[in-house]
PDB file of N, CA and C in Angstrom:
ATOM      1  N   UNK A   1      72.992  -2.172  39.243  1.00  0.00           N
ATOM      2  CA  UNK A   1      74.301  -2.780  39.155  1.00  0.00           C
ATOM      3  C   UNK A   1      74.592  -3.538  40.447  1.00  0.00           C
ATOM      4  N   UNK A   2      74.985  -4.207  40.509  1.00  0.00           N
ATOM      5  CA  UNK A   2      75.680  -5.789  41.359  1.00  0.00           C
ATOM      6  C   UNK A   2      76.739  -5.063  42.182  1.00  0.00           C
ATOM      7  N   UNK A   3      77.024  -5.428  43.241  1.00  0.00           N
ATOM      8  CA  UNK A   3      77.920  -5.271  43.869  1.00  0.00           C
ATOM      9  C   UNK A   3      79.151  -5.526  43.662  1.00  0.00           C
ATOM     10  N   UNK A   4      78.767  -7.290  43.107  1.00  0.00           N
ATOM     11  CA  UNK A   4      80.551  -7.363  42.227  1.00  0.00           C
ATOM     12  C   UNK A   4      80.763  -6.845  40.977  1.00  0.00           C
ATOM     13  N   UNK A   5      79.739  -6.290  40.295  1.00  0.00           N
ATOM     14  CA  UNK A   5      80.176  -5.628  39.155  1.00  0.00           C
ATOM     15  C   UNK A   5      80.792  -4.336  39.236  1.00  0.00           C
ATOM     16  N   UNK A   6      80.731  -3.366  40.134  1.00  0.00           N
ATOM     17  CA  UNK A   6      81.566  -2.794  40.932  1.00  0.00           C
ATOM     18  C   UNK A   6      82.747  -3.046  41.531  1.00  0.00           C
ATOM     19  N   UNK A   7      83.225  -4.073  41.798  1.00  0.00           N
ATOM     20  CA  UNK A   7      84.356  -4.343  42.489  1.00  0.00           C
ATOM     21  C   UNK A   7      85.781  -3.464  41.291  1.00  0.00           C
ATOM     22  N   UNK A   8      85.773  -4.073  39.659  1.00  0.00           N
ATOM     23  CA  UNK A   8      86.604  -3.388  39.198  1.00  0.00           C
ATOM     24  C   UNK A   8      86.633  -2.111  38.913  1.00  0.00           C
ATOM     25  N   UNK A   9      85.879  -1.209  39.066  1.00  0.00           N
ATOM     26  CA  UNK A   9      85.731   0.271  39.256  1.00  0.00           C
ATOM     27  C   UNK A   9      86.892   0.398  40.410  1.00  0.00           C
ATOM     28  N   UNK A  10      86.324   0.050  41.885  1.00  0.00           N
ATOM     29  CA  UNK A  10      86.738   0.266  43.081  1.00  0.00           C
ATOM     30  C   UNK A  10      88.559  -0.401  42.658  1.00  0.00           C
ATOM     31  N   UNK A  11      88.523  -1.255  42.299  1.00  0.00           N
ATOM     32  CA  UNK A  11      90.380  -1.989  42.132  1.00  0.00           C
ATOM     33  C   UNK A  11      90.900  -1.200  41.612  1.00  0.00           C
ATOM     34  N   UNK A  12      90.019  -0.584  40.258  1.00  0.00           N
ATOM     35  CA  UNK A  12      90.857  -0.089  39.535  1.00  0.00           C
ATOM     36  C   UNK A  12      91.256   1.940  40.357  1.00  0.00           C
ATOM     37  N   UNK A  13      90.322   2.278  41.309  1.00  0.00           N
ATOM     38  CA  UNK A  13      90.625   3.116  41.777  1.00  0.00           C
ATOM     39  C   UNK A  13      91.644   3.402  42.601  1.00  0.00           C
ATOM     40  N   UNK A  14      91.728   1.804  43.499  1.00  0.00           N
ATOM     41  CA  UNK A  14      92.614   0.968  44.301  1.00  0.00           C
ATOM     42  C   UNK A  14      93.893   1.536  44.351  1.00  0.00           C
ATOM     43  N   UNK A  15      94.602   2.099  43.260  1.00  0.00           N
ATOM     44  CA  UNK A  15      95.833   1.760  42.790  1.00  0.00           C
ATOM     45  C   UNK A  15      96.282   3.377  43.065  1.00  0.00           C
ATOM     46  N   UNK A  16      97.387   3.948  43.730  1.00  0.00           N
ATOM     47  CA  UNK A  16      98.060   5.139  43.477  1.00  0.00           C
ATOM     48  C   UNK A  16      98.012   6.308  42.399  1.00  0.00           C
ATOM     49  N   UNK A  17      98.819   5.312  41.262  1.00  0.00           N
ATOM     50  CA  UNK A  17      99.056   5.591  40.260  1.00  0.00           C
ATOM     51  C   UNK A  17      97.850   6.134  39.395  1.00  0.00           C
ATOM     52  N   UNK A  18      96.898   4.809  39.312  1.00  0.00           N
ATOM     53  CA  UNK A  18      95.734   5.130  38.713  1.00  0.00           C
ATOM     54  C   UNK A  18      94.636   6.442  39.050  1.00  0.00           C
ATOM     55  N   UNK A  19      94.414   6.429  40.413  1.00  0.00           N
ATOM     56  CA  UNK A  19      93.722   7.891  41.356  1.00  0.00           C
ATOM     57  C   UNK A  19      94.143   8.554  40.675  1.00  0.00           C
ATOM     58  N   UNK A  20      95.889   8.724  40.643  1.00  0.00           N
ATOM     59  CA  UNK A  20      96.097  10.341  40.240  1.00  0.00           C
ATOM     60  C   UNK A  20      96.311  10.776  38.765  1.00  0.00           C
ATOM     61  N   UNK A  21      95.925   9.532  38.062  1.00  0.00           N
ATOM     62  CA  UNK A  21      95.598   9.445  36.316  1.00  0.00           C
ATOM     63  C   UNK A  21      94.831  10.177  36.438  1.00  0.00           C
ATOM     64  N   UNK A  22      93.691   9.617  37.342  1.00  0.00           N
ATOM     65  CA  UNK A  22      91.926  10.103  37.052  1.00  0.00           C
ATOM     66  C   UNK A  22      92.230  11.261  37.666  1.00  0.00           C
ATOM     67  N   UNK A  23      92.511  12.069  38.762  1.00  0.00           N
ATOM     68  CA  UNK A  23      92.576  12.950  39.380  1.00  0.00           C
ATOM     69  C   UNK A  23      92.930  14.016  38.340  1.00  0.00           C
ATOM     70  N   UNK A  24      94.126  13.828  37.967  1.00  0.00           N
ATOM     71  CA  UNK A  24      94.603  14.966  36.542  1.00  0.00           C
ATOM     72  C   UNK A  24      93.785  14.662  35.369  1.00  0.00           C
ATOM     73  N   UNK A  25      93.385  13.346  35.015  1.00  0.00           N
ATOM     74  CA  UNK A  25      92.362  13.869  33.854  1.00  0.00           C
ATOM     75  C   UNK A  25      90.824  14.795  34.151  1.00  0.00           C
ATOM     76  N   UNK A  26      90.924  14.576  34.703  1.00  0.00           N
ATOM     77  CA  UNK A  26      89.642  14.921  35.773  1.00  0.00           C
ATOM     78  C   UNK A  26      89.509  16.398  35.416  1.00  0.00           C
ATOM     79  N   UNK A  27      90.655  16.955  36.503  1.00  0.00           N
ATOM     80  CA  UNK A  27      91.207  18.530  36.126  1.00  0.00           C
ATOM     81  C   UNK A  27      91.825  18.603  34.711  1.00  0.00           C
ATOM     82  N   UNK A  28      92.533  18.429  34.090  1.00  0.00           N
ATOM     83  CA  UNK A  28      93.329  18.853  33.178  1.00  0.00           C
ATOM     84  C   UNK A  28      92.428  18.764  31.893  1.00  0.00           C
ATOM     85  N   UNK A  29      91.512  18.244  31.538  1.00  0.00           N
ATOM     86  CA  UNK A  29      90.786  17.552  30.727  1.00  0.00           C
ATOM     87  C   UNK A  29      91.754  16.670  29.589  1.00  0.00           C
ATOM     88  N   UNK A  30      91.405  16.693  28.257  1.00  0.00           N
ATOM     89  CA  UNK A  30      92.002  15.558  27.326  1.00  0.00           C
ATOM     90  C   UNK A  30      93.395  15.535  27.527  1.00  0.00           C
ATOM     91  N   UNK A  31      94.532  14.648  27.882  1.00  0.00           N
ATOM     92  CA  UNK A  31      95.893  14.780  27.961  1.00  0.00           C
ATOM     93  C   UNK A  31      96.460  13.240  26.976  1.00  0.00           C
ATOM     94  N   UNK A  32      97.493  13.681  26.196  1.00  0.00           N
ATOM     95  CA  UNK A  32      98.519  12.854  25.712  1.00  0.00           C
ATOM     96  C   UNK A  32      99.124  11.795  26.674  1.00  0.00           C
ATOM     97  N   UNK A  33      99.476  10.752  25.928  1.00  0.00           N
ATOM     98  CA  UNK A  33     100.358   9.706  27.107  1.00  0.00           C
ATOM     99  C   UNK A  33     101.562  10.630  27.453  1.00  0.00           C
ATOM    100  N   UNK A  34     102.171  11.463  26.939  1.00  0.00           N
ATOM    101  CA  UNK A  34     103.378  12.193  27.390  1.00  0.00           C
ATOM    102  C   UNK A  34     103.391  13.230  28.268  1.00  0.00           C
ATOM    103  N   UNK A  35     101.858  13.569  28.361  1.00  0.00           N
ATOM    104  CA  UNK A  35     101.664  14.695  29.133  1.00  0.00           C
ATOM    105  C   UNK A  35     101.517  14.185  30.602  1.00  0.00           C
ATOM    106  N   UNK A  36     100.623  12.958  30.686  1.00  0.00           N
ATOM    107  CA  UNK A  36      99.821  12.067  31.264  1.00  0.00           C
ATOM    108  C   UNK A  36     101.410  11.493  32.721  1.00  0.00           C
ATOM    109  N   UNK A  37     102.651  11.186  31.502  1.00  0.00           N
ATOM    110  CA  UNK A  37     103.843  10.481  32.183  1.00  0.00           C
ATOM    111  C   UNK A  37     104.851  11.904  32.772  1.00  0.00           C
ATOM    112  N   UNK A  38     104.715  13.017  32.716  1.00  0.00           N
ATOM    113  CA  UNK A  38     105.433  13.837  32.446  1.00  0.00           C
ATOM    114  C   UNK A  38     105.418  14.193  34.494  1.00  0.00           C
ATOM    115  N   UNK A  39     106.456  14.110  34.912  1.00  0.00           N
ATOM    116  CA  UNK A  39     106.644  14.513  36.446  1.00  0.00           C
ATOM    117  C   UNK A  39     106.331  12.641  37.083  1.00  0.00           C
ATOM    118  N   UNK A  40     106.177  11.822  36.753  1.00  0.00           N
ATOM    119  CA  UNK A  40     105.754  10.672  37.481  1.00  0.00           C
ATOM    120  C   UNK A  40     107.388   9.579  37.295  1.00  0.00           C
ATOM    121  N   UNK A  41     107.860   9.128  38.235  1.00  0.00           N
ATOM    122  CA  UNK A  41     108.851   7.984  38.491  1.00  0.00           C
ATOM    123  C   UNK A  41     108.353   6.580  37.998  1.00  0.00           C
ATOM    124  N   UNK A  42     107.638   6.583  37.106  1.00  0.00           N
ATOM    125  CA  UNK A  42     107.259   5.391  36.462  1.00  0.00           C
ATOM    126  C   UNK A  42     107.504   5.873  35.156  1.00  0.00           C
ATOM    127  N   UNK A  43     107.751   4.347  34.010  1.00  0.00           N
ATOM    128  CA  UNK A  43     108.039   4.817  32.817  1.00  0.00           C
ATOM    129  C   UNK A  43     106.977   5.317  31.941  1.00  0.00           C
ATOM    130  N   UNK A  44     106.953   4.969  30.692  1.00  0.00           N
ATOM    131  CA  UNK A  44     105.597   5.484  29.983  1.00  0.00           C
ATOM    132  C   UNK A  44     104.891   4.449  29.925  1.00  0.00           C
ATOM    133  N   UNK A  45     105.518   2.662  29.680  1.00  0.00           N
ATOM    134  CA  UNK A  45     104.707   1.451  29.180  1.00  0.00           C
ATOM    135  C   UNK A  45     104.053   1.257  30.662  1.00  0.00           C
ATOM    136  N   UNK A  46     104.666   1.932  31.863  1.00  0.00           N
ATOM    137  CA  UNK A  46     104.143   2.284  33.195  1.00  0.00           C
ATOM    138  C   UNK A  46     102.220   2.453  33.061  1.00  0.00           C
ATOM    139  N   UNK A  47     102.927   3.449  32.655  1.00  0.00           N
ATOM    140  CA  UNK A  47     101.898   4.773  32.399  1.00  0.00           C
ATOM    141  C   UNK A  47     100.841   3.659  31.652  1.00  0.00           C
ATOM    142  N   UNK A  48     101.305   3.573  30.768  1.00  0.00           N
ATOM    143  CA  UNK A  48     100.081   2.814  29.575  1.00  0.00           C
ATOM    144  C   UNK A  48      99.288   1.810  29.995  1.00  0.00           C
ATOM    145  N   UNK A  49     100.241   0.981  30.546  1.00  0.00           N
ATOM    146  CA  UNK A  49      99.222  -0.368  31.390  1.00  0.00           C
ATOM    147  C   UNK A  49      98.595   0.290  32.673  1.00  0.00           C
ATOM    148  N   UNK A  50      98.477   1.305  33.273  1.00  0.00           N
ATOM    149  CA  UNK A  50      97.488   1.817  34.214  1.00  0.00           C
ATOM    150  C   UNK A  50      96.343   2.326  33.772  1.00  0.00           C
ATOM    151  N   UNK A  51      96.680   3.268  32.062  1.00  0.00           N
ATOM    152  CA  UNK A  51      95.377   4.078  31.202  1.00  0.00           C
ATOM    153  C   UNK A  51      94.859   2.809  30.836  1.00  0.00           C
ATOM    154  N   UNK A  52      95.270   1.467  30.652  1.00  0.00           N
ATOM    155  CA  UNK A  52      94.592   0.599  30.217  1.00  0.00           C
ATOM    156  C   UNK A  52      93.411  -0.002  31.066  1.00  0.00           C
ATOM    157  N   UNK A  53      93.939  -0.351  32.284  1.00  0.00           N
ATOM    158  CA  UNK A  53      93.206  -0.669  33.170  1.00  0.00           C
ATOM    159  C   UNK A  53      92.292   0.385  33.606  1.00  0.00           C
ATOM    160  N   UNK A  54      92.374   1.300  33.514  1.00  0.00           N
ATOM    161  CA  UNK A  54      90.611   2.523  33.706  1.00  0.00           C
ATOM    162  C   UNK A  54      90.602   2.079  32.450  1.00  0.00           C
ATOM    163  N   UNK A  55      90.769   1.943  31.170  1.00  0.00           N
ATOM    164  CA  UNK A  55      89.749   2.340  29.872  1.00  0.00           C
ATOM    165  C   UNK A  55      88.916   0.872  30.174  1.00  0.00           C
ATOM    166  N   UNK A  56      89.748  -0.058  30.377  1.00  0.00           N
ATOM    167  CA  UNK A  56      88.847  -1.550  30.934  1.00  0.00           C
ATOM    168  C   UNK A  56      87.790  -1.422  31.593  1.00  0.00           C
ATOM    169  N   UNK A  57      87.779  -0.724  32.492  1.00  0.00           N
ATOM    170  CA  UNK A  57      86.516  -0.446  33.568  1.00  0.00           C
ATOM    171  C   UNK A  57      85.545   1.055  32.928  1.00  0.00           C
ATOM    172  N   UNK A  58      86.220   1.540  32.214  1.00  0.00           N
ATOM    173  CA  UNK A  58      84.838   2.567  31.520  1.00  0.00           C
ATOM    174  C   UNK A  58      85.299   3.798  32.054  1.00  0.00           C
ATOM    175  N   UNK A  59      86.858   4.347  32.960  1.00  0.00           N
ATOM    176  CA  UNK A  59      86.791   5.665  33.602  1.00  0.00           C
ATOM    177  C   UNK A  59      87.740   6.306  32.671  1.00  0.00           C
ATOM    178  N   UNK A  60      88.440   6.211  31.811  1.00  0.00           N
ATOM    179  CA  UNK A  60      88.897   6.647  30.693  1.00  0.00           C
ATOM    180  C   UNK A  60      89.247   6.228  29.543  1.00  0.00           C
ATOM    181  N   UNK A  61      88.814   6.995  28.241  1.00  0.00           N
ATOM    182  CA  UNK A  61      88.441   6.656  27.152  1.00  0.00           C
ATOM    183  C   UNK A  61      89.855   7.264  26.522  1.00  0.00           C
ATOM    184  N   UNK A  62      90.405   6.606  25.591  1.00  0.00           N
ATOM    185  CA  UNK A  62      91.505   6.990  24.736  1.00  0.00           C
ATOM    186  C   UNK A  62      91.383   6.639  23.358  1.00  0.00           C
ATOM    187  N   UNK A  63      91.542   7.870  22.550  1.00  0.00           N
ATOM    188  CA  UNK A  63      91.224   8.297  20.980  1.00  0.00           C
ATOM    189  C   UNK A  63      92.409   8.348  20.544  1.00  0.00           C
ATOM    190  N   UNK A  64      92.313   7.803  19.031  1.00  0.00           N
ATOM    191  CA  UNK A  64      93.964   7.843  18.459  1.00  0.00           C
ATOM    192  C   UNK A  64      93.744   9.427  17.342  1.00  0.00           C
ATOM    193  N   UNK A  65      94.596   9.952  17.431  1.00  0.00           N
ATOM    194  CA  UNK A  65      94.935  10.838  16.538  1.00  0.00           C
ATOM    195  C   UNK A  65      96.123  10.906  15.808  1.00  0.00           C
ATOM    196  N   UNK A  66      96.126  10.110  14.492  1.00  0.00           N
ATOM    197  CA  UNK A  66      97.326   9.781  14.129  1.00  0.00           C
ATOM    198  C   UNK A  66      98.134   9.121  14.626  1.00  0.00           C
ATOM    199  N   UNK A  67      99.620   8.990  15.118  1.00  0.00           N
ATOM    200  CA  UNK A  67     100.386   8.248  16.443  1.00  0.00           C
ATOM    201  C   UNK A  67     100.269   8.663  17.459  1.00  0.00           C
ATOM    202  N   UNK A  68      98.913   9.574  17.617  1.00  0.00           N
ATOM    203  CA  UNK A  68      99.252   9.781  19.291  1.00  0.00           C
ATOM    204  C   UNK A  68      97.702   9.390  19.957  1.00  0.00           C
ATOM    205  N   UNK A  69      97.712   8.738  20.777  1.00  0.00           N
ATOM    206  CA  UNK A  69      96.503   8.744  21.734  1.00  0.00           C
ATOM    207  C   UNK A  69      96.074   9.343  22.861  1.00  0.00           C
ATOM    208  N   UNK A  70      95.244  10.452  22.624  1.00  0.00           N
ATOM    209  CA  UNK A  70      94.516  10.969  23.711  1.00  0.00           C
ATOM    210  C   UNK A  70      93.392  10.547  24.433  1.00  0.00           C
ATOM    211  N   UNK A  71      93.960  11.045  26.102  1.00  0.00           N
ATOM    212  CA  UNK A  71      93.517  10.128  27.096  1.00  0.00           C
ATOM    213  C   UNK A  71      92.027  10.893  27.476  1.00  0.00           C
ATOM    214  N   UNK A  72      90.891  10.533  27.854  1.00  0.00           N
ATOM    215  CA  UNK A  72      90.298  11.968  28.624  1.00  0.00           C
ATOM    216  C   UNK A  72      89.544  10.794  29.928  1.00  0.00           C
ATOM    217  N   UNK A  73      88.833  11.414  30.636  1.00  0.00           N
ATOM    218  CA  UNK A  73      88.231  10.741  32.161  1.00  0.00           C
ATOM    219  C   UNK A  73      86.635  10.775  31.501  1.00  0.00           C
ATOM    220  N   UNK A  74      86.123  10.080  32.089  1.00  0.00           N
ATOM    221  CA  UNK A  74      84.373   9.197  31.751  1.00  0.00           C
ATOM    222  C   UNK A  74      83.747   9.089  33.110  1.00  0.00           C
ATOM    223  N   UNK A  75      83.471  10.139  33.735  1.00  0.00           N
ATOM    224  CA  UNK A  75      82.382   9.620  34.819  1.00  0.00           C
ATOM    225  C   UNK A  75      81.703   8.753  35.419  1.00  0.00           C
ATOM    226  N   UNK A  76      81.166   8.052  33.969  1.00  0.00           N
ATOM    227  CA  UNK A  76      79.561   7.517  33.817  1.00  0.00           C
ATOM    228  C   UNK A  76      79.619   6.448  34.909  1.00  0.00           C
ATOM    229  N   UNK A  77      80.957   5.889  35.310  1.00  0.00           N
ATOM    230  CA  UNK A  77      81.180   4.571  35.899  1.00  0.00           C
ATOM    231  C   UNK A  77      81.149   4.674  37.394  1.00  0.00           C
ATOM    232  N   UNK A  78      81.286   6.076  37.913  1.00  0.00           N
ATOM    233  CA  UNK A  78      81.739   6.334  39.160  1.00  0.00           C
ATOM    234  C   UNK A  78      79.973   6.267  39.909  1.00  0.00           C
ATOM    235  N   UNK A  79      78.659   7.102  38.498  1.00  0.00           N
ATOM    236  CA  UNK A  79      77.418   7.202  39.504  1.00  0.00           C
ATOM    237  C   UNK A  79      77.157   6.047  40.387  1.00  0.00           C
ATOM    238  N   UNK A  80      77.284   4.857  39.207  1.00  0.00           N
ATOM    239  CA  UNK A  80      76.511   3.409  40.478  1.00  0.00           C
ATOM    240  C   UNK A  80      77.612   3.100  41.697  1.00  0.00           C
ATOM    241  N   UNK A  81      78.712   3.622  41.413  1.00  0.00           N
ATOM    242  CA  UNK A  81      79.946   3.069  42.450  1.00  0.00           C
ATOM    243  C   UNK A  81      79.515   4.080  43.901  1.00  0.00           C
ATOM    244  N   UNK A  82      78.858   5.290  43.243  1.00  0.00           N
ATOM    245  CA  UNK A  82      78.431   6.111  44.379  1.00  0.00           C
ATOM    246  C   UNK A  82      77.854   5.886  45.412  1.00  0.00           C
ATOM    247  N   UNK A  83      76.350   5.548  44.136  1.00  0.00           N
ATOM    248  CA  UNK A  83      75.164   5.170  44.598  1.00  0.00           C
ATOM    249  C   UNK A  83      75.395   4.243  45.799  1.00  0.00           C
ATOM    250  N   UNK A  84      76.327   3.098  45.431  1.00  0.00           N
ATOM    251  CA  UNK A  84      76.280   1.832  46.500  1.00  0.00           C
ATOM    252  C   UNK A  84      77.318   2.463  47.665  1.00  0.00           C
ATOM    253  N   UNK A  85      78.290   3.642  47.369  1.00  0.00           N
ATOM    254  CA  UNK A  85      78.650   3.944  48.794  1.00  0.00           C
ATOM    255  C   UNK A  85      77.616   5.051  49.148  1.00  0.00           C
ATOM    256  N   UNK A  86      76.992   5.197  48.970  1.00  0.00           N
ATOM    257  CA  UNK A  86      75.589   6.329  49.543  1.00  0.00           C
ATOM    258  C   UNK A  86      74.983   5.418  50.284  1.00  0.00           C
ATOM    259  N   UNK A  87      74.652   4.094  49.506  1.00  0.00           N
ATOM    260  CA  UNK A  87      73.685   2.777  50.354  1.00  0.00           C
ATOM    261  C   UNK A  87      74.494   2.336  51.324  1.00  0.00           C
ATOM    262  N   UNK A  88      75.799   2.511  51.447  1.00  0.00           N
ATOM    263  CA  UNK A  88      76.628   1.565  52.540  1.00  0.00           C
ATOM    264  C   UNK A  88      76.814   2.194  53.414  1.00  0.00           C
ATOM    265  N   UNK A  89      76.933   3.860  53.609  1.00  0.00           N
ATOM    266  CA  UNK A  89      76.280   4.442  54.585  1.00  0.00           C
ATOM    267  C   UNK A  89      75.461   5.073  55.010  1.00  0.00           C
ATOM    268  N   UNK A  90      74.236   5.242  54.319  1.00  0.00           N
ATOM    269  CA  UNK A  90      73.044   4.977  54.984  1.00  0.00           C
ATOM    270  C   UNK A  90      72.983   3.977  55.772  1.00  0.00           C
ATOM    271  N   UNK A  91      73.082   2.706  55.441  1.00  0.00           N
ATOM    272  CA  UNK A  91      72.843   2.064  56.460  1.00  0.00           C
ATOM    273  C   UNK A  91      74.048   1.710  57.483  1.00  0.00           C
ATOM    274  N   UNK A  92      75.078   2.235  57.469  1.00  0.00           N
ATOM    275  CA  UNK A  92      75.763   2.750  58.208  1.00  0.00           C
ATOM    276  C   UNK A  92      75.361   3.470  59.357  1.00  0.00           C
ATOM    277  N   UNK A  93      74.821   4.626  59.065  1.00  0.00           N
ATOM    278  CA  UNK A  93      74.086   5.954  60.183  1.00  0.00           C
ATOM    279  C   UNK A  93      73.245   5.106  60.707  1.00  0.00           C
ATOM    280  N   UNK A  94      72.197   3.788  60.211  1.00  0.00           N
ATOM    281  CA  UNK A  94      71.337   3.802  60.798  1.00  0.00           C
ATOM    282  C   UNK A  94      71.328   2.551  61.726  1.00  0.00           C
ATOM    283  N   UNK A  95      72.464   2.025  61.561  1.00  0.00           N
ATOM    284  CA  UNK A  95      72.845   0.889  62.334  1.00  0.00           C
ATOM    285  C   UNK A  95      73.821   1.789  63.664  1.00  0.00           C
ATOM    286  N   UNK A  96      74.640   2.895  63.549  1.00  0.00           N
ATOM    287  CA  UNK A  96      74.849   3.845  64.836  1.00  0.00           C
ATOM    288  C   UNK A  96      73.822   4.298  65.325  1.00  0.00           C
ATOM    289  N   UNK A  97      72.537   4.578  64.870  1.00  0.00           N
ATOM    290  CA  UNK A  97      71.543   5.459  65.109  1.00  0.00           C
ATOM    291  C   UNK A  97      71.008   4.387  65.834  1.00  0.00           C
ATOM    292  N   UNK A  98      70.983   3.416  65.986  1.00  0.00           N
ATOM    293  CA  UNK A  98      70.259   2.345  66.605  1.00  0.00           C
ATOM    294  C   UNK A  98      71.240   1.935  67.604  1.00  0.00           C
ATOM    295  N   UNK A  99      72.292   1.635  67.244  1.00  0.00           N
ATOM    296  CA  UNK A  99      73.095   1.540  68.587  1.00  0.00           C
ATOM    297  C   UNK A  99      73.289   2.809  69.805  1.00  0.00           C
ATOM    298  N   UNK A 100      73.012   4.168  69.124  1.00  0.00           N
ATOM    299  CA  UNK A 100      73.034   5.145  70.189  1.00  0.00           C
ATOM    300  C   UNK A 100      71.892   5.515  70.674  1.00  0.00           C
ATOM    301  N   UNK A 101      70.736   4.682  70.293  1.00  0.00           N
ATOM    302  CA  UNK A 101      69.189   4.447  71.210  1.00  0.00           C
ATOM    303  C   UNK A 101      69.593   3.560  71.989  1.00  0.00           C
ATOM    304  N   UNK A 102      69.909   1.946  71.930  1.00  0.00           N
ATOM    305  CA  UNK A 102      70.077   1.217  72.568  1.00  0.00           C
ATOM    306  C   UNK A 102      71.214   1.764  74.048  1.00  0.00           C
ATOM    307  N   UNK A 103      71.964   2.702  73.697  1.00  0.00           N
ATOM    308  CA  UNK A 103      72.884   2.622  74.942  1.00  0.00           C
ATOM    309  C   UNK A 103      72.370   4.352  75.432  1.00  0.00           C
ATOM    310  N   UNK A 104      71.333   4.642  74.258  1.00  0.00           N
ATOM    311  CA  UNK A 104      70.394   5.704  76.045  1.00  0.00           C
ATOM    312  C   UNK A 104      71.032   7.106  75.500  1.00  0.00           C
ATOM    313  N   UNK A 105      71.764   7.206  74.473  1.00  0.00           N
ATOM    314  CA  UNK A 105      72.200   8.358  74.318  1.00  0.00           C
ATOM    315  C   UNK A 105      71.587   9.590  73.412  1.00  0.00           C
TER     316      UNK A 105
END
């Protein structure tokens, strides 16, 4: 995966609101939009256009059951987002690791 194909993973993590979508779906497992809005100072159509933007990027998937749609969290999107911050510091360490030879330490 591309670096900019990553970028909307990372935006969409970007956001307050959104983190602590994923954060409680994460823990809580499958939750309702009502459950999802329930304690948050934003409204529900709030709420909805944020579950939209993760289901866009692949970090949560939402199933209709009758009139209600349940939300749940999708991993799969976070491994390559990892992977490339695993690669960004690796070579991180090894660009300090080279600067703290160069100055003798």
């Amino acid at each position: 995966m591309s670096d900019s194909s990553l970028a909307p993973v990372f935006e969409a993590l970007g956001h307050p609101v959104r983190l602590s979508l994923v954060a409680r779906l994460r823990r809580g497992g499958r939750q309702s939009l009502g459950q999802l809005a329930v304690g948050r100072s934003i409204s529900r159509q709030a709420v909805t256009k944020h579950l939209a933007t993760l289901e866009a990027v692949g970090l949560v998937r939402g199933t209709r059951y009758g009139r209600e749609t349940v939300f749940e969290f999708d991993p799969r999107p976070l491994g390559p987002a990892r992977d490339y911050l695993d690669e960004v510091a690796d070579q991180w360490e090894k660009k300090l690791g080279d600067l703290k030879d160069f100055l003798g330490e």
